[in-house]
C-alpha atoms as a PDB file:
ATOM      1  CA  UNK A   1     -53.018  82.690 -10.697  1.00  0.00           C
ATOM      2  CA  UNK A   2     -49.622  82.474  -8.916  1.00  0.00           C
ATOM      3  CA  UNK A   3     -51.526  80.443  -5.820  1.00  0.00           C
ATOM      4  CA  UNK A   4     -53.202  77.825  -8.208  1.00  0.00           C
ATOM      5  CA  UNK A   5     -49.792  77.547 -10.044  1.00  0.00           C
ATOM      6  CA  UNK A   6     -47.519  76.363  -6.644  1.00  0.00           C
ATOM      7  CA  UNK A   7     -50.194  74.199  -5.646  1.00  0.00           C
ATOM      8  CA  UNK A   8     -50.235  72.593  -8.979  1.00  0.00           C
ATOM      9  CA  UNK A   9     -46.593  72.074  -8.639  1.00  0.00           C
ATOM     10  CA  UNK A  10     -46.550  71.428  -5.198  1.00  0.00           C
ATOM     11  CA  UNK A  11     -49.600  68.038  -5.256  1.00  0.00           C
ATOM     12  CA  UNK A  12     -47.372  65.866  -7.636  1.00  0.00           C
ATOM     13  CA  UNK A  13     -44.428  66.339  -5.612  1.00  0.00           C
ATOM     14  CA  UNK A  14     -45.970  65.597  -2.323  1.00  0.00           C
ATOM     15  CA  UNK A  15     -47.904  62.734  -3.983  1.00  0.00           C
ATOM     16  CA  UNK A  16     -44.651  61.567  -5.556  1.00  0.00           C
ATOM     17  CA  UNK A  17     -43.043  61.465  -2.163  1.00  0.00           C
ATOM     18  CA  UNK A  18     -45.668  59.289  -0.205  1.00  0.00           C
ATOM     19  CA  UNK A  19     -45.138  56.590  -2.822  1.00  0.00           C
ATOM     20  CA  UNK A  20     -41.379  56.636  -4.031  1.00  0.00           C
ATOM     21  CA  UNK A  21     -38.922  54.737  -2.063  1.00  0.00           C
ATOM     22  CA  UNK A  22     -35.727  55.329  -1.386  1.00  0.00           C
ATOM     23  CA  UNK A  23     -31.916  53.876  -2.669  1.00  0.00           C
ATOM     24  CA  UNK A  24     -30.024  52.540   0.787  1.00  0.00           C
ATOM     25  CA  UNK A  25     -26.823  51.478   0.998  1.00  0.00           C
ATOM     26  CA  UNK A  26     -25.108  49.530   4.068  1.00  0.00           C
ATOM     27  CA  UNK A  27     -21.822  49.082   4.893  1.00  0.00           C
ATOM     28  CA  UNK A  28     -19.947  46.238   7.083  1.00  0.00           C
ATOM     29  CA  UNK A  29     -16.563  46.586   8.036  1.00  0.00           C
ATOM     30  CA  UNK A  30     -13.696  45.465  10.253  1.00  0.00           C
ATOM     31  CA  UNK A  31     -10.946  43.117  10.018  1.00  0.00           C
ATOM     32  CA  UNK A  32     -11.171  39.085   9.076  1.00  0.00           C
ATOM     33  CA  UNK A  33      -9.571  36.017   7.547  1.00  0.00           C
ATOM     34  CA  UNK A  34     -10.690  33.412   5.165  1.00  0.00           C
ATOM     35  CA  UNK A  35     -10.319  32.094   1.656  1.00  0.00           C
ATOM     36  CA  UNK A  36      -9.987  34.214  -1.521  1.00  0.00           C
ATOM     37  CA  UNK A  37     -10.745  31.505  -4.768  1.00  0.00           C
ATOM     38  CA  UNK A  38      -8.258  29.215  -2.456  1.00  0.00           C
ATOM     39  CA  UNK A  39      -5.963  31.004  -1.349  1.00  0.00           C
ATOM     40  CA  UNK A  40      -6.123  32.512   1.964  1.00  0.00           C
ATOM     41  CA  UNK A  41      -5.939  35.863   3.679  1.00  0.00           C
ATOM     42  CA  UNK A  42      -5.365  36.390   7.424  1.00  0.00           C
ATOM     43  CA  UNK A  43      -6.421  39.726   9.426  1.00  0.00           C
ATOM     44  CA  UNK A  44      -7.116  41.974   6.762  1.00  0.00           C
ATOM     45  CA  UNK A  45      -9.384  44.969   6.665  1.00  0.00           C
ATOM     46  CA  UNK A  46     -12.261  44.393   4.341  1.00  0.00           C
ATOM     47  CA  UNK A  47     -15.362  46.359   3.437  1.00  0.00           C
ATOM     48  CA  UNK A  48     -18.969  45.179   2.121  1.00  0.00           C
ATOM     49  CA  UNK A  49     -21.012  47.846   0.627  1.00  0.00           C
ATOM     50  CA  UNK A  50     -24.719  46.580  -0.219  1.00  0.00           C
ATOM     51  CA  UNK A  51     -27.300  48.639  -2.394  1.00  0.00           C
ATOM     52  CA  UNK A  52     -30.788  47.735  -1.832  1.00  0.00           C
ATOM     53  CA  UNK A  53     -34.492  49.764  -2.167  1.00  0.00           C
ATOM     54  CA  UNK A  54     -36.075  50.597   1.413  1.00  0.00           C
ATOM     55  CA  UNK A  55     -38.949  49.503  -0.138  1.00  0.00           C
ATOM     56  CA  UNK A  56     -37.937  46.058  -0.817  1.00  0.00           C
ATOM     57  CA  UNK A  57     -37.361  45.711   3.461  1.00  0.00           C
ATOM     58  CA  UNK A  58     -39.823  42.845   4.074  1.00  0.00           C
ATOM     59  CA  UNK A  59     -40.620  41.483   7.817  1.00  0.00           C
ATOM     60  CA  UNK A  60     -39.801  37.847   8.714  1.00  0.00           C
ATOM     61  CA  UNK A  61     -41.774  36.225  11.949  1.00  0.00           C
ATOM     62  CA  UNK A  62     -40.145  32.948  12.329  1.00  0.00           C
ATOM     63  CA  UNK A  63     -40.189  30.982  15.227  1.00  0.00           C
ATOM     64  CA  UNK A  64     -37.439  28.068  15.981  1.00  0.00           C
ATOM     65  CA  UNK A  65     -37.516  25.461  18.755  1.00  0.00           C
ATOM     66  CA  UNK A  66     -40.849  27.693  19.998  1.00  0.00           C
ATOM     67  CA  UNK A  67     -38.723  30.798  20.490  1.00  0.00           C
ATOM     68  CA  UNK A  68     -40.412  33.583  17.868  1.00  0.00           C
ATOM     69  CA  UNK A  69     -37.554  35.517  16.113  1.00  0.00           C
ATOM     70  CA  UNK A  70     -38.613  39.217  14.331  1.00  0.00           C
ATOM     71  CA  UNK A  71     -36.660  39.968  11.380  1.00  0.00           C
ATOM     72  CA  UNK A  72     -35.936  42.318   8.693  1.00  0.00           C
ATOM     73  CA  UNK A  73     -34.325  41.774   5.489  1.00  0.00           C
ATOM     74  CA  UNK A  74     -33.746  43.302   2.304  1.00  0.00           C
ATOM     75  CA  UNK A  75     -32.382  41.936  -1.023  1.00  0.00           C
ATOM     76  CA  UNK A  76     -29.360  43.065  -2.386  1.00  0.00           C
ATOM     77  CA  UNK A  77     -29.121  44.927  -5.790  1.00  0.00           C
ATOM     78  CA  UNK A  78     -25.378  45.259  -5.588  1.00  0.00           C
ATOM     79  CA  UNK A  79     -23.575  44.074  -3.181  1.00  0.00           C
ATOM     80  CA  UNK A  80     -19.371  44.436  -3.453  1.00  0.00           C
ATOM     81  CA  UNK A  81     -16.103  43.686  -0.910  1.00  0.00           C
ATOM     82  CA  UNK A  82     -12.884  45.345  -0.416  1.00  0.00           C
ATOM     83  CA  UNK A  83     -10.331  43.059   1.018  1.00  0.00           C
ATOM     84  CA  UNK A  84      -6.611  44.407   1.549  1.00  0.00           C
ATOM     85  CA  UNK A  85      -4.671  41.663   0.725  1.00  0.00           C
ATOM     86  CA  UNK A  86      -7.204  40.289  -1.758  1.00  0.00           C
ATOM     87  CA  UNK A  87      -8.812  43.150  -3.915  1.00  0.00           C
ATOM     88  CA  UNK A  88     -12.147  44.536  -4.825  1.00  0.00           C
ATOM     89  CA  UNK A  89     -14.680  42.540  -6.705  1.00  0.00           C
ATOM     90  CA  UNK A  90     -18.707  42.023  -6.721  1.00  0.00           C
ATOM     91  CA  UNK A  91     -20.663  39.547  -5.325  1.00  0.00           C
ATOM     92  CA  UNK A  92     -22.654  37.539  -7.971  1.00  0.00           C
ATOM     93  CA  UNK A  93     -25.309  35.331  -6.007  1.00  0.00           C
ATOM     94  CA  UNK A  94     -27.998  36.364  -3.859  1.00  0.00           C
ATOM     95  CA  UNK A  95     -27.638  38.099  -1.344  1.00  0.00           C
ATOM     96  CA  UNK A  96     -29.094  40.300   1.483  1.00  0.00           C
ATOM     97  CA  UNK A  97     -28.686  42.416   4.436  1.00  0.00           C
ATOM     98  CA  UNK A  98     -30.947  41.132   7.797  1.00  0.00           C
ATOM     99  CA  UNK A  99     -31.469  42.406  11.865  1.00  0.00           C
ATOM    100  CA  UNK A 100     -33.114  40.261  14.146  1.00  0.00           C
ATOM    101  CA  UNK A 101     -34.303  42.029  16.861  1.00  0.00           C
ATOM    102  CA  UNK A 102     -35.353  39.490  19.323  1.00  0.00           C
ATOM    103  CA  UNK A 103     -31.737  38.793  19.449  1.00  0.00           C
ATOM    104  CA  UNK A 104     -30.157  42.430  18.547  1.00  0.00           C
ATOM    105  CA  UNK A 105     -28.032  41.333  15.669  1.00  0.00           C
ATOM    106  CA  UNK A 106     -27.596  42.643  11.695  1.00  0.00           C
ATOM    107  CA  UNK A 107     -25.854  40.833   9.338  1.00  0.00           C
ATOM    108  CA  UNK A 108     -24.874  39.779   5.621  1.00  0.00           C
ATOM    109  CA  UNK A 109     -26.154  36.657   4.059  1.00  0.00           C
ATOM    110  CA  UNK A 110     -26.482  34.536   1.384  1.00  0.00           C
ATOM    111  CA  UNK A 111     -30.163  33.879  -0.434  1.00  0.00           C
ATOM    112  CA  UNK A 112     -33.207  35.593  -1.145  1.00  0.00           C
ATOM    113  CA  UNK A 113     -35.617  37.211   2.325  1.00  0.00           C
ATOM    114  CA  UNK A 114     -38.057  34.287   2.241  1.00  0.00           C
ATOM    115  CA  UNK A 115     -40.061  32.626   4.719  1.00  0.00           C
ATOM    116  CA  UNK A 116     -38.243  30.195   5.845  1.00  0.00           C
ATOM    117  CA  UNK A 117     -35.287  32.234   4.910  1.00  0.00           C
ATOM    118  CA  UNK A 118     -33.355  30.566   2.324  1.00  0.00           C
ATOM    119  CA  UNK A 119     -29.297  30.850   2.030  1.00  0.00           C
ATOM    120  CA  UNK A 120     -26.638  31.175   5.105  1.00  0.00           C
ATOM    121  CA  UNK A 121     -25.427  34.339   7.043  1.00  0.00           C
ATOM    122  CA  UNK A 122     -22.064  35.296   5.951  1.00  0.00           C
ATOM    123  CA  UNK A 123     -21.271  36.997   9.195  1.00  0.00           C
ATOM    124  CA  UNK A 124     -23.531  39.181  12.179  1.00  0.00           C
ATOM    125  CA  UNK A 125     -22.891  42.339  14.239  1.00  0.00           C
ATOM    126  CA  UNK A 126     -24.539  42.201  17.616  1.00  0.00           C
ATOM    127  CA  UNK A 127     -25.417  45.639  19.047  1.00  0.00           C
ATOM    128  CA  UNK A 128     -28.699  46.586  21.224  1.00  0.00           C
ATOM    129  CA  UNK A 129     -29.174  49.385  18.867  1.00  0.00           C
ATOM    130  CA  UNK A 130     -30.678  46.427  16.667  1.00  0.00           C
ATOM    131  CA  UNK A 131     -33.106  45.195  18.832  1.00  0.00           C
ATOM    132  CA  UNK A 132     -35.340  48.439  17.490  1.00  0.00           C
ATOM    133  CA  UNK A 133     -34.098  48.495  14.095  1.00  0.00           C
ATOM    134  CA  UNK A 134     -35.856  47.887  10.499  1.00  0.00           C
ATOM    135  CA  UNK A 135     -33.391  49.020   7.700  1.00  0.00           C
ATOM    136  CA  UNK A 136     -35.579  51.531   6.704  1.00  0.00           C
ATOM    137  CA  UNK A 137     -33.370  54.069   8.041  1.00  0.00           C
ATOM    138  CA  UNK A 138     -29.876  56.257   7.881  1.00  0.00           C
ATOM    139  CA  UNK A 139     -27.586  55.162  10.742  1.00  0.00           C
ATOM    140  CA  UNK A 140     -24.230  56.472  12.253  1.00  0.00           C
ATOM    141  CA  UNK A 141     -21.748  54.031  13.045  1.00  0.00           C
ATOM    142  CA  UNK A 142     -23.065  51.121  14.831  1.00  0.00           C
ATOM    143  CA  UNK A 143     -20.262  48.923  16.501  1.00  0.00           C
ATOM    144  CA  UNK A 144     -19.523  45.260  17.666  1.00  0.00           C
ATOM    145  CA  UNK A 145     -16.304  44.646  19.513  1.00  0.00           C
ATOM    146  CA  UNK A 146     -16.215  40.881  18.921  1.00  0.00           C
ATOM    147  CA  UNK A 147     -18.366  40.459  15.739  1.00  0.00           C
ATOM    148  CA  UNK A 148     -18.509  36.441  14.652  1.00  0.00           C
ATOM    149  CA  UNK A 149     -19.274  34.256  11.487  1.00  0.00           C
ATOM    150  CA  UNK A 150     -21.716  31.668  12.099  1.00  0.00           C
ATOM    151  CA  UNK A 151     -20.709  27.934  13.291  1.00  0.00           C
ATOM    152  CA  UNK A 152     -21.210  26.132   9.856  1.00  0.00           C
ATOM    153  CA  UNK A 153     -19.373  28.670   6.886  1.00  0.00           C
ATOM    154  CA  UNK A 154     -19.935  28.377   3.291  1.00  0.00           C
ATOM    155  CA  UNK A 155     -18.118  30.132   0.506  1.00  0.00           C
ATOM    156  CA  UNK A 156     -19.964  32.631  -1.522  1.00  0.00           C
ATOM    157  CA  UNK A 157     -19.570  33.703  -5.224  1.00  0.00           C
ATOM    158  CA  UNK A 158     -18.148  36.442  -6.598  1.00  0.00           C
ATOM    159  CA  UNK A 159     -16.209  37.807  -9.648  1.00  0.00           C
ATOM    160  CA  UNK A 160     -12.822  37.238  -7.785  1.00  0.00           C
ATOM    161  CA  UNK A 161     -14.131  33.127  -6.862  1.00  0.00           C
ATOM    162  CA  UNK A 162     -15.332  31.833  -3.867  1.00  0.00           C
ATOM    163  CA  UNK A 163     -14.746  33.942  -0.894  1.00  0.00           C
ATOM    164  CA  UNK A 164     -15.439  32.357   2.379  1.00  0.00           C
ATOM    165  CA  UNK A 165     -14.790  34.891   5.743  1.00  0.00           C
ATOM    166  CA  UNK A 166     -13.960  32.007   8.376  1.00  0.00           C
ATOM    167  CA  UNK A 167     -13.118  35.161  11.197  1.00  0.00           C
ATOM    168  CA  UNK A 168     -13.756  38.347  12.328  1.00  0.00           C
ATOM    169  CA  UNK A 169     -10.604  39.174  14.064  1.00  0.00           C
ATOM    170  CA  UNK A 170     -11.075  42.154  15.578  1.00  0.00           C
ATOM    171  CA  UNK A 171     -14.087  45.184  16.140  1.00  0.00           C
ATOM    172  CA  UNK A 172     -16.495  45.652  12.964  1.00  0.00           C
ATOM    173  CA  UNK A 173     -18.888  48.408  12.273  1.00  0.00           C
ATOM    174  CA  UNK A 174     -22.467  48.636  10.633  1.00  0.00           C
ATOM    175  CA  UNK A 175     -23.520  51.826   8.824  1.00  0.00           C
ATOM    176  CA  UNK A 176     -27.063  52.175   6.819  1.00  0.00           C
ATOM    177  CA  UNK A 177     -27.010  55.170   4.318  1.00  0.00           C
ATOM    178  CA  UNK A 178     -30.196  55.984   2.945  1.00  0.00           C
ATOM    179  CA  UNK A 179     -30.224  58.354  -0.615  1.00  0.00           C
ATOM    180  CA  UNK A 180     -33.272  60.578  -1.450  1.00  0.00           C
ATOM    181  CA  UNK A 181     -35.022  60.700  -4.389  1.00  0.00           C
ATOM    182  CA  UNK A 182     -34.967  63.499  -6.623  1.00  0.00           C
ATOM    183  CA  UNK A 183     -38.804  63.958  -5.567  1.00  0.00           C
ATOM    184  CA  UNK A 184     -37.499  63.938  -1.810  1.00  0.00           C
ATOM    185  CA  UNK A 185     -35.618  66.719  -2.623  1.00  0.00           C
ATOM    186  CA  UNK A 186     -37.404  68.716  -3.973  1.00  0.00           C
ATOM    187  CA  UNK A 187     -40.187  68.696  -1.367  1.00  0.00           C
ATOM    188  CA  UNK A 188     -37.022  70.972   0.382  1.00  0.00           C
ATOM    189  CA  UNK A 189     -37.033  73.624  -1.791  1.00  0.00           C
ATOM    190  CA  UNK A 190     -41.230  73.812  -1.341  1.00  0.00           C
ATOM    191  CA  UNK A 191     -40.822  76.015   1.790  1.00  0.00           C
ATOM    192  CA  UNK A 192     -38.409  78.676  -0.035  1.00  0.00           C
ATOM    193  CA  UNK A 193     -40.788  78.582  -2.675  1.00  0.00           C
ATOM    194  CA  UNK A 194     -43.949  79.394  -1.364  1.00  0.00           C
ATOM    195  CA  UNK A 195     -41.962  81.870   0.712  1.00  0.00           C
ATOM    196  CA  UNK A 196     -40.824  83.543  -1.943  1.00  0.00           C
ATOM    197  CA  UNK A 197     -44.516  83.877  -3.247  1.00  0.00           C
ATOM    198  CA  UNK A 198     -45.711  85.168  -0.061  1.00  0.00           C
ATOM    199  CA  UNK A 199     -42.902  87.643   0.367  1.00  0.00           C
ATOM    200  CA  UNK A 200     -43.648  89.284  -2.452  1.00  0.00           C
ATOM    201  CA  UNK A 201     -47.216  89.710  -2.364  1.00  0.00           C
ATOM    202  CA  UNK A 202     -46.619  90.995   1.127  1.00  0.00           C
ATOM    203  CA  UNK A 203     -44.147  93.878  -0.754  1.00  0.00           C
ATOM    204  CA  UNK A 204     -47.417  94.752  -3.587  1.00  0.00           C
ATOM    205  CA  UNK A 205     -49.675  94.807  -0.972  1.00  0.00           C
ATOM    206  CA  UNK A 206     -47.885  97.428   0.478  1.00  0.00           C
ATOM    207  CA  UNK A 207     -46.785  99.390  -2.388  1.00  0.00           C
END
């Protein structure tokens, strides 16, 4: 009775698991300088923190000039900043999180992950680690010594006005966070479960 019970309990979850995804969050940081609705900011630390869906990360084979480029991105759900001398506020356009991996580089951009992709990068981290990367996953710190914006800048919207990052004056970091789902987590506890079970059938047999 006990046996059928756990495995009862125990299909749904599994089942649950192969099919949910799961909540990510990545993080840029470093130091830059730009435009804050006008006014600007020089060498301040700043922080983006994107939420997105791992299942949401959608390849993108493109091919420029008759070099092919393979690319991740993910749309943002949230996306907010953290600027020192500026303050906190949210994004409100489109926006996502990318890595190209033909040329080893993630980044935060503007638009929606369309083919061709639509929107400009904001700014890009260039790190090897990328070159093998998909989104999907938790990172630790990933570095770039001399991060860069891209050659032609354009402002993006948010609830503090246009913010446009025209440097990156220093070393940034990437960092990908991924959350489980309840269901995730509770395929944990499984083992302890059916040890329990087991444990104590082990002590009645005996007895």
């Amino acid at each position: 009775m006990i046996r059928s019970l756990l495995i009862a309990l125990c299909l749904p979850l599994i089942a649950a698991a192969s099919v949910v995804a799961e909540p990510v969050k990545y993080t840029f940081s470093g130091v830059a300088s730009g435009r804050a609705d006008g006014s600007a900011f020089s060498q301040s630390s700043f922080l983006v923190e994107v939420l997105a869906d791992t299942d949401d990360v959608v390849p993108i084979n493109l091919t420029v000039s008759g070099q092919d480029f393979v690319i991740f991105a993910v749309q943002s759900q949230q996306a907010s900043f953290s600027i020192d001398t500026v303050g906190s506020g949210m994004f409100t356009t489109d926006t996502l999180v990318f890595v190209n991996q033909t040329v080893g580089t993630a980044g935060f951009s503007q638009g929606t992950p369309t083919l061709p992709p639509t929107g400009q990068d904001v700014f890009a981290l260039a790190n090897g680690f990328f070159a093998s990367y998909d989104l999907r996953s938790s990172t630790g710190l990933i570095p770039d010594p001399s991060p860069q914006v891209p050659a032609t800048l354009e402002a993006i919207e948010s609830t503090l006005g246009l913010i446009l990052f025209t440097s990156l004056d220093g070393p940034a970091t990437f960092q990908a966070t991924v959350v489980p789902e309840p269901s995730s987590l509770a395929l944990v506890g499984l083992p302890a479960l059916i040890g329990v079970y087991w444990g104590r059938r082990r002590l009645r047999n005996r007895a």
